[in-house]
N, C-alpha and C. Protein backbone atom coordinates (compact mmCIF):
# COMPACT_ATOMS: atom_id res chain seq x y z
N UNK A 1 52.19 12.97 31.01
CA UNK A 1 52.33 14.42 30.82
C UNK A 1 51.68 14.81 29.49
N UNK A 2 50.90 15.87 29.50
CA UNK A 2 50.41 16.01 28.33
C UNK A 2 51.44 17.33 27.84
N UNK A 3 50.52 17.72 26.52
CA UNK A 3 51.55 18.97 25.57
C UNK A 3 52.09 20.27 26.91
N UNK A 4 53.00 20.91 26.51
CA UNK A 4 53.80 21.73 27.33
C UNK A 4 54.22 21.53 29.03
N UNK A 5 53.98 20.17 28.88
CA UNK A 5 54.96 19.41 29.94
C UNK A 5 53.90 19.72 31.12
N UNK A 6 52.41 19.55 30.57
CA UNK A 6 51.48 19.91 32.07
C UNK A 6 50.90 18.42 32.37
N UNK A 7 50.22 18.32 33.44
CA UNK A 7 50.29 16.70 34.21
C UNK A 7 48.72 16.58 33.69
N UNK A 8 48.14 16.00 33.37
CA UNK A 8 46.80 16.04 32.79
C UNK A 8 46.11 14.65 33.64
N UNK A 9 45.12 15.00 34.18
CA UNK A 9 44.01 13.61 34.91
C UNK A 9 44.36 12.15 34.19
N UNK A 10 44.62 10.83 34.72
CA UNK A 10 44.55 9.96 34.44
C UNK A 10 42.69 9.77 33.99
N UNK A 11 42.14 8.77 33.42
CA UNK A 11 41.02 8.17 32.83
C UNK A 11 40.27 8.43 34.07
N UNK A 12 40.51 7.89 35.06
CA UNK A 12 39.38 7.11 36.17
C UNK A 12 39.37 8.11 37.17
N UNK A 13 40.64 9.69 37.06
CA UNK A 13 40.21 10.74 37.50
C UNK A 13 38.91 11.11 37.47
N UNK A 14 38.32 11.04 35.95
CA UNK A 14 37.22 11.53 35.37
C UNK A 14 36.28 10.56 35.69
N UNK A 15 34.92 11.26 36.33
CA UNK A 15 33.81 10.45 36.65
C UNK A 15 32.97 10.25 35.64
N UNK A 16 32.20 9.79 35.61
CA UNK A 16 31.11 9.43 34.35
C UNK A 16 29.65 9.85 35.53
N UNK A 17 28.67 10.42 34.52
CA UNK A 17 27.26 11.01 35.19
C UNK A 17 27.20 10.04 36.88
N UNK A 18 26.74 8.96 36.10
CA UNK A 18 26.39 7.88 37.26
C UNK A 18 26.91 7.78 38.55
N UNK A 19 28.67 8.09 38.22
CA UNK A 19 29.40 7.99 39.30
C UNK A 19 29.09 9.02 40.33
N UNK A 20 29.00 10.67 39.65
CA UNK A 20 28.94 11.72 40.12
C UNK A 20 27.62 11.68 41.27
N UNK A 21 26.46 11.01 40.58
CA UNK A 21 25.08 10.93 41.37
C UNK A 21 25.29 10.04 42.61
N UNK A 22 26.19 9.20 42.12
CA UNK A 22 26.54 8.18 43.69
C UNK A 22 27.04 9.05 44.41
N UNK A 23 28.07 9.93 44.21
CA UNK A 23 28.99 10.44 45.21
C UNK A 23 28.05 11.74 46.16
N UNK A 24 26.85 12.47 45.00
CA UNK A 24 26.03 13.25 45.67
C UNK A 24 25.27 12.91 46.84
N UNK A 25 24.57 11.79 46.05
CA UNK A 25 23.70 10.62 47.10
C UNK A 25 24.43 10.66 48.48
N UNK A 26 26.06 10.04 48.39
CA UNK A 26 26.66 9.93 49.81
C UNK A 26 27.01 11.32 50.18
N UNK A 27 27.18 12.66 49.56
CA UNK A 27 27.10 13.70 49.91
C UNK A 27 25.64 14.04 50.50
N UNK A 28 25.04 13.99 50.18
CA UNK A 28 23.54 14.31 50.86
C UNK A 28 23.76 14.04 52.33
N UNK A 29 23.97 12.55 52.98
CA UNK A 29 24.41 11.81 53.75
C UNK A 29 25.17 12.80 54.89
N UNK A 30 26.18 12.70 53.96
CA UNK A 30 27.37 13.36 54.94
C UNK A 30 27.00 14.82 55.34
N UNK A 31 26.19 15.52 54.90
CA UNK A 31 25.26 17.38 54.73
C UNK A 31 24.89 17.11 56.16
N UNK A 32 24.02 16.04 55.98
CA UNK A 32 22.85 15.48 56.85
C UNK A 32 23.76 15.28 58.47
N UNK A 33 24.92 14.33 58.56
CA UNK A 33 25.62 14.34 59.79
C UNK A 33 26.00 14.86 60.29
N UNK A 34 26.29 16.14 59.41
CA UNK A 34 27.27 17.74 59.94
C UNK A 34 26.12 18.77 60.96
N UNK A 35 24.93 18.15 59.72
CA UNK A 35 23.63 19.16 60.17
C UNK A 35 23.16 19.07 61.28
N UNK A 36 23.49 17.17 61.88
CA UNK A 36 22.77 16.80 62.93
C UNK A 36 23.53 16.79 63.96
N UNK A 37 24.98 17.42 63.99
CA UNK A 37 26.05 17.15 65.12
C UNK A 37 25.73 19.27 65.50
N UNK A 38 25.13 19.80 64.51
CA UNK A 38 25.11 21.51 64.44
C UNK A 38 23.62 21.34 65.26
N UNK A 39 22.78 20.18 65.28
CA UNK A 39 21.81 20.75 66.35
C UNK A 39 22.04 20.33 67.79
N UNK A 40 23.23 19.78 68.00
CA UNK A 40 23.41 19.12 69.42
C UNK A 40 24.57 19.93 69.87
N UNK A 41 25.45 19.98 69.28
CA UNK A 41 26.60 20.71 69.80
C UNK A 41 26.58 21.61 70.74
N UNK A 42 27.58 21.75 71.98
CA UNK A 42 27.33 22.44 73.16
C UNK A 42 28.58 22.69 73.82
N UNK A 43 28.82 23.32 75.06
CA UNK A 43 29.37 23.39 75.99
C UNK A 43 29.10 22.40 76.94
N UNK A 44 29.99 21.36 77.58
CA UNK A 44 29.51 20.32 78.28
C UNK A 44 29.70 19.01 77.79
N UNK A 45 29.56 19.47 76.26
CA UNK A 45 29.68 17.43 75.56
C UNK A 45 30.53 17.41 75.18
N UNK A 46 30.79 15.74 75.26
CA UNK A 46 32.06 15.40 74.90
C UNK A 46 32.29 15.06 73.94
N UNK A 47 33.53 14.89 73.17
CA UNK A 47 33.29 14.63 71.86
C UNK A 47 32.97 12.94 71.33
N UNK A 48 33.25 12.21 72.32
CA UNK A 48 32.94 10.87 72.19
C UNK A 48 31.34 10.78 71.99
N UNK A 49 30.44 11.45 72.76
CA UNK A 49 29.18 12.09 72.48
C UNK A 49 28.50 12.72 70.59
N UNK A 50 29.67 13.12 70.24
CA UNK A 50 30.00 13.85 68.69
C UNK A 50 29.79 12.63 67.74
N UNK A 51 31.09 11.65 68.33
CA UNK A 51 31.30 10.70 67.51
C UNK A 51 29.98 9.75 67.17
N UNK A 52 29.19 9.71 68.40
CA UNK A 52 28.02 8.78 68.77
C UNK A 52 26.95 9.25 68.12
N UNK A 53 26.43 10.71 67.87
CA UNK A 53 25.84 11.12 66.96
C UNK A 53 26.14 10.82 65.58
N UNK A 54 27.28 10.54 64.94
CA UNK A 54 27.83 10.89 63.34
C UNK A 54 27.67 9.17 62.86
N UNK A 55 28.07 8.70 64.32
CA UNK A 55 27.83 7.02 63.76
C UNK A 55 26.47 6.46 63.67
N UNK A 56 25.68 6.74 64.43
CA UNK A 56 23.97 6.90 64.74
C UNK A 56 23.50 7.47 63.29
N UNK A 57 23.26 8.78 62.94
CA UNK A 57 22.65 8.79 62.02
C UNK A 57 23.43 8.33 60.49
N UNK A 58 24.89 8.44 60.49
CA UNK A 58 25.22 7.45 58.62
C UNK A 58 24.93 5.91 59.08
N UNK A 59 24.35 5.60 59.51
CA UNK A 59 24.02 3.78 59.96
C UNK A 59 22.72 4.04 59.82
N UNK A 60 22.06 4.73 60.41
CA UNK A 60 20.83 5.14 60.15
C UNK A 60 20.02 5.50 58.68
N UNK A 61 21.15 5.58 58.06
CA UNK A 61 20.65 6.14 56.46
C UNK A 61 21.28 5.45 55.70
N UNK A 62 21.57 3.87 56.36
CA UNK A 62 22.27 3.27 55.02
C UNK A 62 23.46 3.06 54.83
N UNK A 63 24.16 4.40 55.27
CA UNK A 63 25.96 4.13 54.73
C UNK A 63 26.77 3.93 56.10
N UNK A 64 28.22 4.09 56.10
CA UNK A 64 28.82 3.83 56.38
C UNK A 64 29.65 4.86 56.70
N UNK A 65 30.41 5.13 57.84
CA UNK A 65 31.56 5.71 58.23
C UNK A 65 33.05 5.42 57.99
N UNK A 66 33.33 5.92 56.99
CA UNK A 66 34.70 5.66 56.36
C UNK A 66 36.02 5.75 57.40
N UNK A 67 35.71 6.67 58.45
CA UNK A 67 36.85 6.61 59.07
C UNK A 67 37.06 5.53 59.89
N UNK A 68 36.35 5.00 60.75
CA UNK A 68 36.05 3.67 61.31
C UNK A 68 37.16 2.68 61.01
N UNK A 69 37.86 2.34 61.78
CA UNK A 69 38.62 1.63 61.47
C UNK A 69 39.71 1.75 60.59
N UNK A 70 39.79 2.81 59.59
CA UNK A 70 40.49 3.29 58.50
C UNK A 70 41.69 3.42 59.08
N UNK A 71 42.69 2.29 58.86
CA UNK A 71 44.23 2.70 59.03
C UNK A 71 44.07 2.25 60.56
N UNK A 72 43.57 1.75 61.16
CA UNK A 72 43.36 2.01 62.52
C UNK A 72 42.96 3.01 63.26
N UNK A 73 42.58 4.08 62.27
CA UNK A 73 41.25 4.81 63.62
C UNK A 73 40.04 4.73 64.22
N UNK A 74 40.15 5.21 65.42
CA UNK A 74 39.28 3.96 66.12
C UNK A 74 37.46 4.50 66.47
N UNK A 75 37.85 5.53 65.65
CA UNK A 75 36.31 5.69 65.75
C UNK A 75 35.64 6.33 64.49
N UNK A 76 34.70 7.05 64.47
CA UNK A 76 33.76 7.63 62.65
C UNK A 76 33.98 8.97 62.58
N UNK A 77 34.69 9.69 63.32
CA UNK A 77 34.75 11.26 62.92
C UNK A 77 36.20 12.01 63.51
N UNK A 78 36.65 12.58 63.02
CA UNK A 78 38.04 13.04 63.91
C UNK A 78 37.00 14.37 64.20
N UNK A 79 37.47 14.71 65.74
CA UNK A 79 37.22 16.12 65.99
C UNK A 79 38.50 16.81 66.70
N UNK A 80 38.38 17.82 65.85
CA UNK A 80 39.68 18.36 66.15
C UNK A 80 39.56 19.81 67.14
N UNK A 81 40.07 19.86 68.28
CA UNK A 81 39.47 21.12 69.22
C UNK A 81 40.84 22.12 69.14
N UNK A 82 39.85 23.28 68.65
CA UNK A 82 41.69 24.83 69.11
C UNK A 82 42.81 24.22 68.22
N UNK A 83 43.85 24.01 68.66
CA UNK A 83 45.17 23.77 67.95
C UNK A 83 45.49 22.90 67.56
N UNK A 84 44.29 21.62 67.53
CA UNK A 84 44.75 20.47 66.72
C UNK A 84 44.80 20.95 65.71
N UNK A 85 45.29 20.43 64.37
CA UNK A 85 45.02 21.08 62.96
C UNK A 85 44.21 20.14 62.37
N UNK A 86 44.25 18.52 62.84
CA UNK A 86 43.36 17.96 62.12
C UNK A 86 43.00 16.37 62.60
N UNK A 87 42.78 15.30 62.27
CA UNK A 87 42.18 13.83 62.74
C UNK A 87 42.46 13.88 64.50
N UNK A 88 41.66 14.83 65.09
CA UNK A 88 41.62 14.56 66.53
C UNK A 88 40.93 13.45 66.81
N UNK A 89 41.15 12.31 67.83
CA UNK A 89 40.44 11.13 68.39
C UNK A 89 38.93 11.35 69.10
N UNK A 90 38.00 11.27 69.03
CA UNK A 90 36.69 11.60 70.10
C UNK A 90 37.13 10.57 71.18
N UNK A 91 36.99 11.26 72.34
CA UNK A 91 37.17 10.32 73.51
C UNK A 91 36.72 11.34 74.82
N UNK A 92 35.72 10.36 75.92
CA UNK A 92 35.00 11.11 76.99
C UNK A 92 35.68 12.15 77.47
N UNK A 93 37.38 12.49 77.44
CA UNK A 93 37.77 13.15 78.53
C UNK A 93 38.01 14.15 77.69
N UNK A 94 37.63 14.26 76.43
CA UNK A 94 37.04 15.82 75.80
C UNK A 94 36.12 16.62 75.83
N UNK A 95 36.48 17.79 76.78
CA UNK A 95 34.42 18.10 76.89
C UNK A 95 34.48 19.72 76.37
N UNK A 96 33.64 19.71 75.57
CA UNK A 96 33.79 21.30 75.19
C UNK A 96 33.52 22.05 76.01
N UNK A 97 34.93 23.08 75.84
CA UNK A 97 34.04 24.39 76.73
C UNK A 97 33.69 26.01 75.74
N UNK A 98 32.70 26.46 76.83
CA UNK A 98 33.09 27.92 76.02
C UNK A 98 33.96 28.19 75.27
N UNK A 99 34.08 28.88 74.28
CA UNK A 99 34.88 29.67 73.46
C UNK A 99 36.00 28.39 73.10
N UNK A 100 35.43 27.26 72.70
CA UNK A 100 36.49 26.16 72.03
C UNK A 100 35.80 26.81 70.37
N UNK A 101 36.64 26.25 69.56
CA UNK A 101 36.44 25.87 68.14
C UNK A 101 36.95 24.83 68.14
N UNK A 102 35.82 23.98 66.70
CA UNK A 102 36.51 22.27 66.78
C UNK A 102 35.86 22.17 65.37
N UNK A 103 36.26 21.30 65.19
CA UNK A 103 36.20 21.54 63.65
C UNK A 103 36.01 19.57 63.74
N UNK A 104 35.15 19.53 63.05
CA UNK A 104 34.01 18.17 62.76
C UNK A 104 34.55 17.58 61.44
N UNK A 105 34.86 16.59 61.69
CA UNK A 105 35.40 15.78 59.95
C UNK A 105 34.68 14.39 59.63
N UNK A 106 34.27 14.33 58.90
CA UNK A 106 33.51 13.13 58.35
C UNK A 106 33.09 12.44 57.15
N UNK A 107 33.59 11.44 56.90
CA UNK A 107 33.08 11.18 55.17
C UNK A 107 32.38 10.06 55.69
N UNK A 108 31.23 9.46 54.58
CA UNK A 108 30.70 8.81 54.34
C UNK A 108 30.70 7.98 53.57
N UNK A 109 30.21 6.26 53.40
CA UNK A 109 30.43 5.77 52.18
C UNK A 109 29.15 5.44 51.61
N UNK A 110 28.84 5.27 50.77
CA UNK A 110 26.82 4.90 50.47
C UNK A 110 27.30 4.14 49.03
N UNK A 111 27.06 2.83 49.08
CA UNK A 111 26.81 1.48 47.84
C UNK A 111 28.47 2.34 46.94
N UNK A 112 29.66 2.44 47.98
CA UNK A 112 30.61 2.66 47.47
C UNK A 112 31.37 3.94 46.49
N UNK A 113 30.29 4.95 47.11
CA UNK A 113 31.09 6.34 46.90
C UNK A 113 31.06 6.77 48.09
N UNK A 114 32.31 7.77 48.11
CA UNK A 114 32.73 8.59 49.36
C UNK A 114 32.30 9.50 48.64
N UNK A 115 31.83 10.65 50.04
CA UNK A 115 31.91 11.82 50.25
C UNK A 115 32.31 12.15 51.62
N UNK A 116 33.13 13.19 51.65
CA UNK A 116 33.99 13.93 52.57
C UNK A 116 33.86 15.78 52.71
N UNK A 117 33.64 15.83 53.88
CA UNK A 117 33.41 17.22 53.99
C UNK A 117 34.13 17.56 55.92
N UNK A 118 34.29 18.85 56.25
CA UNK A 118 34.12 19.22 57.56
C UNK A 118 33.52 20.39 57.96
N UNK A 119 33.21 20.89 59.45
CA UNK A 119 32.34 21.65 59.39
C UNK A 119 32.76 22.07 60.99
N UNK A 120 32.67 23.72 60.80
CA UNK A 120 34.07 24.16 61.86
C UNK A 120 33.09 24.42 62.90
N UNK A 121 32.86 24.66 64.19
CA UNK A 121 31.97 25.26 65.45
C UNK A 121 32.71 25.73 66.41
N UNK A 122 32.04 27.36 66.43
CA UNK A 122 32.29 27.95 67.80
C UNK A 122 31.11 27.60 68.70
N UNK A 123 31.82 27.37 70.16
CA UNK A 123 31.04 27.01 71.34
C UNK A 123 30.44 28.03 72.15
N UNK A 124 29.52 28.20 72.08
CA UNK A 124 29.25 29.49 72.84
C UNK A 124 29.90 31.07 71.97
N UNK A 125 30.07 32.02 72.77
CA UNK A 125 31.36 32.58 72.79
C UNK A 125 32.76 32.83 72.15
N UNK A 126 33.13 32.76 71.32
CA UNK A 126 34.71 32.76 71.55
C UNK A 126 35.56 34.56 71.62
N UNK A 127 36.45 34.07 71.30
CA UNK A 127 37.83 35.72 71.48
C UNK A 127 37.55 36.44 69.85
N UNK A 128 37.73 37.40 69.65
CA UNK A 128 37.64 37.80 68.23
C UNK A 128 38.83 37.40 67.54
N UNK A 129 40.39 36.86 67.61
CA UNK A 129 40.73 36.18 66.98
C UNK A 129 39.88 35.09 66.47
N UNK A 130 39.84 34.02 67.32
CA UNK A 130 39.69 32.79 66.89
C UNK A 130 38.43 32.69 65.99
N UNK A 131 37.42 34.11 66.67
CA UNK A 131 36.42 34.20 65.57
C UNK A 131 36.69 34.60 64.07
N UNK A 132 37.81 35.20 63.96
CA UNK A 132 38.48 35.82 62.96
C UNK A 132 38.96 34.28 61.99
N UNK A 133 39.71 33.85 62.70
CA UNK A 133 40.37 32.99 62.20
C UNK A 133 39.62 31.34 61.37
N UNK A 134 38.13 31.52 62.23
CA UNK A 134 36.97 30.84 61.94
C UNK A 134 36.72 31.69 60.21
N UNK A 135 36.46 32.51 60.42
CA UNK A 135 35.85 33.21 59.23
C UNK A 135 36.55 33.09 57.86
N UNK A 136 37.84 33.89 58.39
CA UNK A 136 38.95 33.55 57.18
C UNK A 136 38.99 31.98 56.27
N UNK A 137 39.40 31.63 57.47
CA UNK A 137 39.57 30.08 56.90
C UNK A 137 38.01 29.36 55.99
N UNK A 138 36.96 29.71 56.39
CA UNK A 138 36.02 29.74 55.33
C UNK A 138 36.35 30.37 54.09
N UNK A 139 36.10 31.79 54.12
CA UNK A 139 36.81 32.57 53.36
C UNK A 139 37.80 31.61 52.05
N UNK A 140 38.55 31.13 52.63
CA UNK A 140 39.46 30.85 51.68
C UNK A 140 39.04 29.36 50.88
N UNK A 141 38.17 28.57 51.70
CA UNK A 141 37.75 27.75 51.10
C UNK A 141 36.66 28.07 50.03
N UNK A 142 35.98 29.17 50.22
CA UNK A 142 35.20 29.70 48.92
C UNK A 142 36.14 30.17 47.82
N UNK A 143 36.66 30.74 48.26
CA UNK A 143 37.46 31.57 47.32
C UNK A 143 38.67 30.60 46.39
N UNK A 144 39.26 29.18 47.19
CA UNK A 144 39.47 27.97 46.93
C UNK A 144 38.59 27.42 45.67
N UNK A 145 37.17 27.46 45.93
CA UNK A 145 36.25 26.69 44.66
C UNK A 145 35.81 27.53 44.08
N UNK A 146 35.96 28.67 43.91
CA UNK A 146 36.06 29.54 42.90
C UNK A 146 36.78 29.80 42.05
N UNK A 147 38.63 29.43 42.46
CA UNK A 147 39.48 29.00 41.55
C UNK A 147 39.57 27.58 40.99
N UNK A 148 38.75 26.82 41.74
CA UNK A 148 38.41 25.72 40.38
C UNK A 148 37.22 25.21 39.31
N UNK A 149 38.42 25.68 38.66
CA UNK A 149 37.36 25.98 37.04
C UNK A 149 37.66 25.17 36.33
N UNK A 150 36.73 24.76 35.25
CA UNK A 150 37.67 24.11 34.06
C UNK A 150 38.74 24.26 33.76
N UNK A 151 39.82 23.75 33.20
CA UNK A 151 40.84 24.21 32.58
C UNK A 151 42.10 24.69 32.79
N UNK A 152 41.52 24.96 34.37
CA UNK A 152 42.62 25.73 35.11
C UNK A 152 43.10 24.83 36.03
N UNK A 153 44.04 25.13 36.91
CA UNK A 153 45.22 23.90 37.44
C UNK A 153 44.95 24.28 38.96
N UNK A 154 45.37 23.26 39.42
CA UNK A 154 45.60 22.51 40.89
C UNK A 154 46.27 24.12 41.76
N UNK A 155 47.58 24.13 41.21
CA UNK A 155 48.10 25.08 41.83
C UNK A 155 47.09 26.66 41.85
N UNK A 156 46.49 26.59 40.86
CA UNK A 156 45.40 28.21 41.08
C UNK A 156 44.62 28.03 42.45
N UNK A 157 44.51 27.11 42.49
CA UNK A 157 43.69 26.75 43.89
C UNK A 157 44.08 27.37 45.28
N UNK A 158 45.67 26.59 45.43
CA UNK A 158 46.58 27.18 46.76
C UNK A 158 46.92 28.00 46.59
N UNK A 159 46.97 29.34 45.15
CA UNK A 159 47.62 30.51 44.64
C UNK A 159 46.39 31.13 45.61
N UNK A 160 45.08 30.92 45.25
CA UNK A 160 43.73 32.10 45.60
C UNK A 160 43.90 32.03 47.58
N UNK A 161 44.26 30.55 47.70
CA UNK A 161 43.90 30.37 49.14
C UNK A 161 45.07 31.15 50.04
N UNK A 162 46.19 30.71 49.59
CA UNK A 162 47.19 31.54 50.45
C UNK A 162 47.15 32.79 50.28
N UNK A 163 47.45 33.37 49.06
CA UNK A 163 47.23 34.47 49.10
C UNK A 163 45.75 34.96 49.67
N UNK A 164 44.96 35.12 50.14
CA UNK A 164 44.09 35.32 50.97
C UNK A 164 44.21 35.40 52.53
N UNK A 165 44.25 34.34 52.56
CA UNK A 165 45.05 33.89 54.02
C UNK A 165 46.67 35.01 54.45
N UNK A 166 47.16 35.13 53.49
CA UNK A 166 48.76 36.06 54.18
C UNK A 166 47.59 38.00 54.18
N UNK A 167 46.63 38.17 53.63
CA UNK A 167 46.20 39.34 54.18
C UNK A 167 45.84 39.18 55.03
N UNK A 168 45.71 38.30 56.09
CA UNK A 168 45.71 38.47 57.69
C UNK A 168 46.65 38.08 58.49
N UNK A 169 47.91 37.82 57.95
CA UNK A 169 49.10 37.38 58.88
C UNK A 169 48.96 35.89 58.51
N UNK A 170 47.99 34.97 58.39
CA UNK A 170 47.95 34.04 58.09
C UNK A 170 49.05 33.02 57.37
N UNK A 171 49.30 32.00 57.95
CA UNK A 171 50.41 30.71 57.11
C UNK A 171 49.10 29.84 56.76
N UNK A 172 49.64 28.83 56.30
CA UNK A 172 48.76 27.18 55.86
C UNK A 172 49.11 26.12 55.77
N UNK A 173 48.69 25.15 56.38
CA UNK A 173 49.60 24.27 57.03
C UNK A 173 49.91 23.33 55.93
N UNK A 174 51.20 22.68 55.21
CA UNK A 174 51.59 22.53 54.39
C UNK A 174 51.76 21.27 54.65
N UNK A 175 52.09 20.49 55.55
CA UNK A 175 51.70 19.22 55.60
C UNK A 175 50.49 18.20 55.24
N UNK A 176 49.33 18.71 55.24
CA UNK A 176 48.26 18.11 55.03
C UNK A 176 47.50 18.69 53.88
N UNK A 177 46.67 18.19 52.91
CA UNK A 177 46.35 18.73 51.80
C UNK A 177 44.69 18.29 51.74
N UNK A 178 43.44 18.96 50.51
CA UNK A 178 42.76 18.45 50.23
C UNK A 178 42.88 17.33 49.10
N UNK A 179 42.12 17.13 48.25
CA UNK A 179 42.66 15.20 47.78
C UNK A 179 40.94 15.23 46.68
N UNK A 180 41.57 14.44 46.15
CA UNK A 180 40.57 13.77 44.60
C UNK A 180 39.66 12.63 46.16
N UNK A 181 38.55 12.64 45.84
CA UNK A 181 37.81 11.79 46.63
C UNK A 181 36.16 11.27 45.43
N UNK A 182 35.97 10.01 46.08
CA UNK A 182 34.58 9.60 45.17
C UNK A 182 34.46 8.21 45.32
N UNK A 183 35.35 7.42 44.53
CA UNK A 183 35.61 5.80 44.43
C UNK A 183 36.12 5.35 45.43
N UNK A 184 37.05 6.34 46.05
CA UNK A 184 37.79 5.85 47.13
C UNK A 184 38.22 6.81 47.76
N UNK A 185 38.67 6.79 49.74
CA UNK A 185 38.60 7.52 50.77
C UNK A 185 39.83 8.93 50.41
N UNK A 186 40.91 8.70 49.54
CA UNK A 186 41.82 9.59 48.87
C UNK A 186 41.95 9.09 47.47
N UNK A 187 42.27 9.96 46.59
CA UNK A 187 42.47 9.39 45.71
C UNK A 187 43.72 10.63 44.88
N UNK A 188 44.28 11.16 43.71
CA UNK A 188 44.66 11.60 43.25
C UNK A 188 43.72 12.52 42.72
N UNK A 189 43.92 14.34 42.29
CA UNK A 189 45.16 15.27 42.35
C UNK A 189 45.09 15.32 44.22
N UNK A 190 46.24 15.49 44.98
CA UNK A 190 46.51 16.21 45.90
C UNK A 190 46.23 17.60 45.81
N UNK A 191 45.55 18.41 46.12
CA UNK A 191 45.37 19.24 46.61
C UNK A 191 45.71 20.33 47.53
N UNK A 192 46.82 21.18 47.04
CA UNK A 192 47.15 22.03 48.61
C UNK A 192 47.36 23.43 48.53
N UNK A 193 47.37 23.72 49.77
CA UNK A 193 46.84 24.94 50.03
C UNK A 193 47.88 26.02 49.75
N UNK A 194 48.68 25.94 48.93
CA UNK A 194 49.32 27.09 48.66
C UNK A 194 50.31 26.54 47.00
N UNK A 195 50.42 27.54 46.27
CA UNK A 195 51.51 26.87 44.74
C UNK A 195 51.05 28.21 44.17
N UNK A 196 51.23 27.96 42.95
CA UNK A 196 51.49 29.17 41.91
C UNK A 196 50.45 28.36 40.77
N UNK A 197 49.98 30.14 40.26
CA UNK A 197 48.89 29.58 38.89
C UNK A 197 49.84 28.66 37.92
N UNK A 198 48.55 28.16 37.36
CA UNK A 198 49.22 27.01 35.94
C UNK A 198 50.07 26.07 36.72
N UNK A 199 50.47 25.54 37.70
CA UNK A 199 50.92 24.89 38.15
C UNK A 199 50.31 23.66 38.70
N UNK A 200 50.50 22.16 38.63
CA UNK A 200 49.87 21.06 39.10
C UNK A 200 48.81 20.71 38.43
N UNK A 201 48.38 19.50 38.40
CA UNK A 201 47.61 19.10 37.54
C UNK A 201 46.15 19.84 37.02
N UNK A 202 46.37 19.25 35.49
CA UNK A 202 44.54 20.05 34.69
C UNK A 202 43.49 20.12 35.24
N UNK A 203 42.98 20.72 35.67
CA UNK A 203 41.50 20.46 36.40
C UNK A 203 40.23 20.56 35.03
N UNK A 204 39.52 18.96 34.94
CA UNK A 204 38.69 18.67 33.72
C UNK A 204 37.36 18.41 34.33
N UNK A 205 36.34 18.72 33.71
CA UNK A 205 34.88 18.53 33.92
C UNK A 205 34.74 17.06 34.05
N UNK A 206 34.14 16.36 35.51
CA UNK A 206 34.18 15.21 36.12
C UNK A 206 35.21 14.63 37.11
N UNK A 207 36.23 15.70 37.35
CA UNK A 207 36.84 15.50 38.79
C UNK A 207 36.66 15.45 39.77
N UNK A 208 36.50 14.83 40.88
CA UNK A 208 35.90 15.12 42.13
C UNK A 208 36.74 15.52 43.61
N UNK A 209 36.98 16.61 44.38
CA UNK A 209 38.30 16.26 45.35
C UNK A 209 37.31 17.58 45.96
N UNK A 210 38.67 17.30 47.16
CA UNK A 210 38.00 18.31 48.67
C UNK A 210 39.33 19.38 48.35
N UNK A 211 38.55 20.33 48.90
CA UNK A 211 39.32 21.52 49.42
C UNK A 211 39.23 22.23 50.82
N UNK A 212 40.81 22.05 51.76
CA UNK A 212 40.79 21.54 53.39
C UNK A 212 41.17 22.58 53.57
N UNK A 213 41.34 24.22 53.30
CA UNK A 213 42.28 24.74 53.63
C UNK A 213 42.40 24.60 55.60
C-alpha cells in the first residue's frame, strides 16, 4: 500500500521499453487475426470454421494461440454468439445466422508476450436493439481508455464505463473483468467494469491490461 492507503503497481506491473515492443509485435498479430476472421465472416459458417481461420493465420505468423489448451480449452478462440457473455466453445453445430452478434476473442503469444483483444460482428442484418447494444458497448470501451490516464485509478475506469452504460438501461456484467496482460495470459490490476473514482489500484506509465466491458 502506498501513502493514503492507495494500492500502488507491484515492480513487474511496470514494463520496461523492450517489453512493451514485444507485447505490440504480438499485438500486431492478434489486429491481423481479428482482421482476417472480419473478411470471412458470414451467415452460414460455423464457428469451428472461425476457430480454423484464427489458428491458421497466428501459426502462420510465428505465434501461438494462447487459448489452446489453456486450462483445458479446447480450441484458439472463444466465440461467443447473442447471450453468451463470454469464452463460447467453436464447434460445427454453430452456424451463424442472420442478425446473430458474436463477439470473437483471441490472444496471441509471439517469443512470449501476450496480446489479447476481441472484436464484436453483426451478421448480416440485425434488430436495432442488438445494434444498439453493439454500439454502446464499444462506446464504453472508448470511453473506458480514455479514463485511463496516468495517475488515475482502476476504479475511474468502471466509474466512466458504467456510468455510460446505465444511460441506456444498461447493467455490466460483474462477474468477469478486464486484467493486466503482457508476460502472461492474466496478470494483475483486475480490471472491472464498474467502481468509483480514486478507487483500486494507481494506474503508472508502463502498465499493460485489457478493457472487456
Amino acid at each position: 500500500m502506498g501513502r493514503e492507503g492507495k494500492l500502488v503497481p507491484t515492480r513487474e506491473l511496470i514494463k520496461t521499453p523492450e517489453q512493451i515492443e514485444g507485447i505490440r509485435k504480438s499485438g500486431v498479430i492478434n489486429t491481423g487475426v481479428l482482421d482476417e476472421v472480419e473478411k470471412h465472416i458470414r451467415a452460414g459458417m460455423t464457428t469451428l470454421e472461425i476457430d480454423r481461420i484464427c489458428y491458421n493465420y497466428c501459426i502462420g505468423h510465428g505465434a501461438t494461440p494462447a487459448c489452446l489448451n489453456y486450462e483445458g480449452f479446447p480450441k484458439s478462440v472463444c466465440t461467443s454468439i447473442n447471450e453468451v457473455v463470454c469464452h463460447g466453445i467453436p464447434k460445427e453445430e454453430d452456424v451463424l445466422k442472420e442478425g446473430d452478434i458474436i463477439n470473437v476473442d483471441f490472444t496471441t503469444i509471439l517469443d512470449g508476450y501476450y496480446a489479447d483483444a476481441s472484436r464484436m460482428f453483426i451478421i448480416g442484418k440485425t434488430t436495432p436493439e442488438k445494434e444498439q447494444l453493439v454500439r454502446v458497448a464499444k462506446e464504453c470501451l472508448e470511453i473506458g481508455a480514455e479514463a485511463a490516464k496516468p495517475y488515475s485509478f482502476v476504479g475511474d475506469i468502471g466509474h466512466a464505463i458504467s456510468k455510460h452504460a446505465e444511460k441506456y438501461h444498461y447493467g455490466v456484467v460483474r462477474d468477469l473483468c478486464g486484467h493486466g496482460v503482457g508476460l502472461a495470459f492474466h496478470e494483475e490490476p483486475e480490471v472491472m467494469h464498474f467502481g468509483h473514482r480514486g478507487t483500486g489500484m494507481l494506474l503508472v506509465p508502463g502498465m499493460v491490461f485489457t478493457i472487456e466491458p
